[in-house]
Each structure stands twice: as C-alpha cells, then as structure tokens.
Protein backbone atom coordinates (compact mmCIF):
# COMPACT_ATOMS: atom_id res chain seq x y z
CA UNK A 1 -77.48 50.67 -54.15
CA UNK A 2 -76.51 54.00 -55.75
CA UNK A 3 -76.75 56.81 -53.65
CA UNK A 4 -78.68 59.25 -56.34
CA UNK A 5 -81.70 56.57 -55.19
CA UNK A 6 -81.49 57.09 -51.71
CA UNK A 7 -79.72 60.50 -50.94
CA UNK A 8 -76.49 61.81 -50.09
CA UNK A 9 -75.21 63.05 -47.37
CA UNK A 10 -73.89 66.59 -47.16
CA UNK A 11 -70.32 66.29 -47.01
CA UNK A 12 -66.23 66.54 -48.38
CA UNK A 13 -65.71 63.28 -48.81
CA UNK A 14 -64.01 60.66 -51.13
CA UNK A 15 -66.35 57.86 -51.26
CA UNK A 16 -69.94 59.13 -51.15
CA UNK A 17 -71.92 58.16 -47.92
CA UNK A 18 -76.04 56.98 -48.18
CA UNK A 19 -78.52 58.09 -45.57
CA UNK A 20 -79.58 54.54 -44.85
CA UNK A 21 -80.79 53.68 -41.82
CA UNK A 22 -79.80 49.56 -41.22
CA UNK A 23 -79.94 47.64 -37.78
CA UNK A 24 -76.58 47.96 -36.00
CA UNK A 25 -74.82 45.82 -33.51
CA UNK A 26 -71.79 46.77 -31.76
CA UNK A 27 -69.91 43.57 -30.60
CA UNK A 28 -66.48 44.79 -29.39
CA UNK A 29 -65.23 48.25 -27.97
CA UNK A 30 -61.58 48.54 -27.04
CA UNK A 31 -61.20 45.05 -27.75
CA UNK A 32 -63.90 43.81 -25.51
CA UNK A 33 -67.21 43.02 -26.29
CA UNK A 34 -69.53 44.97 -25.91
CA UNK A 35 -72.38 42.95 -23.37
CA UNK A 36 -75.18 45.97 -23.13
CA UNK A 37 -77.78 45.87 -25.95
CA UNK A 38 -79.19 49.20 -27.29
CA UNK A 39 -81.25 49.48 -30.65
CA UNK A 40 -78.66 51.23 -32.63
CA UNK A 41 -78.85 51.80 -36.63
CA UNK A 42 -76.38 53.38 -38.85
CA UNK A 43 -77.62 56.85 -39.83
CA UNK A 44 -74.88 56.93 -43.31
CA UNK A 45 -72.80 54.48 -44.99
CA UNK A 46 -70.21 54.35 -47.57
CA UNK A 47 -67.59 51.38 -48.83
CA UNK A 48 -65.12 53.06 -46.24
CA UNK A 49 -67.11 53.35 -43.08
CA UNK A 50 -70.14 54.70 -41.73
CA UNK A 51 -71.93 57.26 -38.84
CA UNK A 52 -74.35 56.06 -35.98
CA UNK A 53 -75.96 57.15 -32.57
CA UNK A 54 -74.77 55.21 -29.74
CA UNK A 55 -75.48 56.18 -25.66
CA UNK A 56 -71.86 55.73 -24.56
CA UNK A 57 -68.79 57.44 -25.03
CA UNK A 58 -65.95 56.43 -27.71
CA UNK A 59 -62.80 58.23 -27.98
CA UNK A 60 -61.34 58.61 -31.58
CA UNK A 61 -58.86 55.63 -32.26
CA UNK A 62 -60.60 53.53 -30.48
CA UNK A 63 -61.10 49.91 -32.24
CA UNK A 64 -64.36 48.44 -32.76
CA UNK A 65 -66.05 45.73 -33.92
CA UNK A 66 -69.96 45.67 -35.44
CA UNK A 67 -72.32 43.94 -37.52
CA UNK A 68 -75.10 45.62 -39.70
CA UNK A 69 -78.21 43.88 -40.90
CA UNK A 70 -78.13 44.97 -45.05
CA UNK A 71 -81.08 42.75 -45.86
CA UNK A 72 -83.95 40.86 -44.29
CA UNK A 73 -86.11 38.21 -44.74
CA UNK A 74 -88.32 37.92 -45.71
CA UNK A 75 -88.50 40.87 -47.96
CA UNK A 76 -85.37 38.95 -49.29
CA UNK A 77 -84.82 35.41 -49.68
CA UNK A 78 -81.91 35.59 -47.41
CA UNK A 79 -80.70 38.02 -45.06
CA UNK A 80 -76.90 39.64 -45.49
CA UNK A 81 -74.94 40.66 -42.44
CA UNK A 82 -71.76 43.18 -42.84
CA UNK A 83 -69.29 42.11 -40.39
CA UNK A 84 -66.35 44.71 -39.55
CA UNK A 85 -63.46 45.79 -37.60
CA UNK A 86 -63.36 49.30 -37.57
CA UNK A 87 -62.27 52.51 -35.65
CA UNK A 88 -63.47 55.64 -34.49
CA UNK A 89 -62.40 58.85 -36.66
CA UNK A 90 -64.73 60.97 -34.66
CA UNK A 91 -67.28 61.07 -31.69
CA UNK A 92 -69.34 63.97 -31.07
CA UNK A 93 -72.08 64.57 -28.51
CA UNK A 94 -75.29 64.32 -30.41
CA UNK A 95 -78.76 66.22 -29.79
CA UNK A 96 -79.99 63.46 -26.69
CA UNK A 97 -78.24 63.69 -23.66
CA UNK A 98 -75.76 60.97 -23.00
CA UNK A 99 -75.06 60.14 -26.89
CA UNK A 100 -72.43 60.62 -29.01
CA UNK A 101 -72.61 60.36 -32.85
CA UNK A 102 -69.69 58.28 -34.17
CA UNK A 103 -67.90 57.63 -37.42
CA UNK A 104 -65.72 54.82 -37.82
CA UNK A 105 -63.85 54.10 -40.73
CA UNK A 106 -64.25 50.23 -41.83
CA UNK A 107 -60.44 48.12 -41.83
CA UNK A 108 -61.67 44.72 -42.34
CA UNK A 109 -64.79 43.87 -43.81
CA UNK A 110 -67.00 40.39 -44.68
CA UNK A 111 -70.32 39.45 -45.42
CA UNK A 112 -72.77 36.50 -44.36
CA UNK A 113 -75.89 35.50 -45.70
CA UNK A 114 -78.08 33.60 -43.62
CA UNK A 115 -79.99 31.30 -46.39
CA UNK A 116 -82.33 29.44 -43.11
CA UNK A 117 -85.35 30.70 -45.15
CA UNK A 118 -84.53 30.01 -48.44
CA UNK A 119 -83.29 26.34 -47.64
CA UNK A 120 -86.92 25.93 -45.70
CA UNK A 121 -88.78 26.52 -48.79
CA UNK A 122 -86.82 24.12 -51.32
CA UNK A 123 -87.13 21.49 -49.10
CA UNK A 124 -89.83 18.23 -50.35
C-alpha cells in the first residue's frame, strides 16, 4: 500500500514507515517465547521494520520474534500473516505507565496466507 494513501510518519529515515495500525503477536523475546498475551498492534511499518506499544521492558539488541495480521477475512478472501525475526533498535517508555514503545528492525521475513475461507466456498 503506498504510504501517500495512508500517511507517513514524521521521521529521517531510509525506507518510509505507514501509520498502520495491524494486530501484533509477539512469539519469542530473548529467544524464548513469549507465553503472556496482550492486545498489541503495530503503530508504523516499513519493508525494514516497524514501532509498537508493548507493557514490558525490551532492551535494544534484544532478538525477537512476531507475527502481524496484514489482512483478514473476510474483508479478504484470505488472511496474510507477516512472520519475522527481528531486533530491538530502540525501547522507550511510552505515555502509560509500565510500557515501552519499541522499534525493531525486521532480519528475516515470510508470509502465510491462510486460504480456510476461500477453500470453504469453492467447495460442491
């Protein structure tokens, strides 16, 4: 999606990022997963990484791994997951007590489409 359609956010940096607000899971911290379940959502992203609001603390460097929910049925006819390993470039503390904005910076990305809905309505 080009970011003149949604907005840009105010910033230096090479690859522009999209104030886009997508359903966020965060499956490994440090290498371990990550068992506690908030409702977390990216608040920019870019092909190189993204920003989000999360209540616990993550030091810069630290390795992560998350998924974000790009499209959903059944606005769509499938919905497309962004899987990546990541890591923190920067953690700040962010207007609610006890979180911390972070930005990670993606280092392996992939993509799944779940077709469930799609196959359900081509079948006889």
């Amino acid at each position: 999606m080009p970011t003149h359609t949604v907005g840009r956010a105010s910033e230096r940096r090479v690859y522009a990022r999209a104030r886009l607000s997508f359903p966020l899971r965060l499956e490994r911290v440090a290498g371990l997963r990550h068992t506690q379940r908030y409702f977390l959502q990216t608040a920019n992203i870019s092909s190189s990484g993204l920003f989000f609001l999360v209540p616990l603390r993550i030091e810069a460097g630290t390795p992560i791994e998350l998924e974000v929910e790009l499209i959903t049925q059944p606005i769509a006819r499938a919905t497309v997951h962004l899987s990546a390993a990541a890591h923190v470039v920067r953690a700040e503390p962010a207007e609610k007590v006890g979180w911390f904005g972070v930005a990670a910076a993606f280092d392996d990305i992939s993509y799944r489409r779940d077709e469930s809905l799609l196959e359900r309505s081509s079948s006889p």
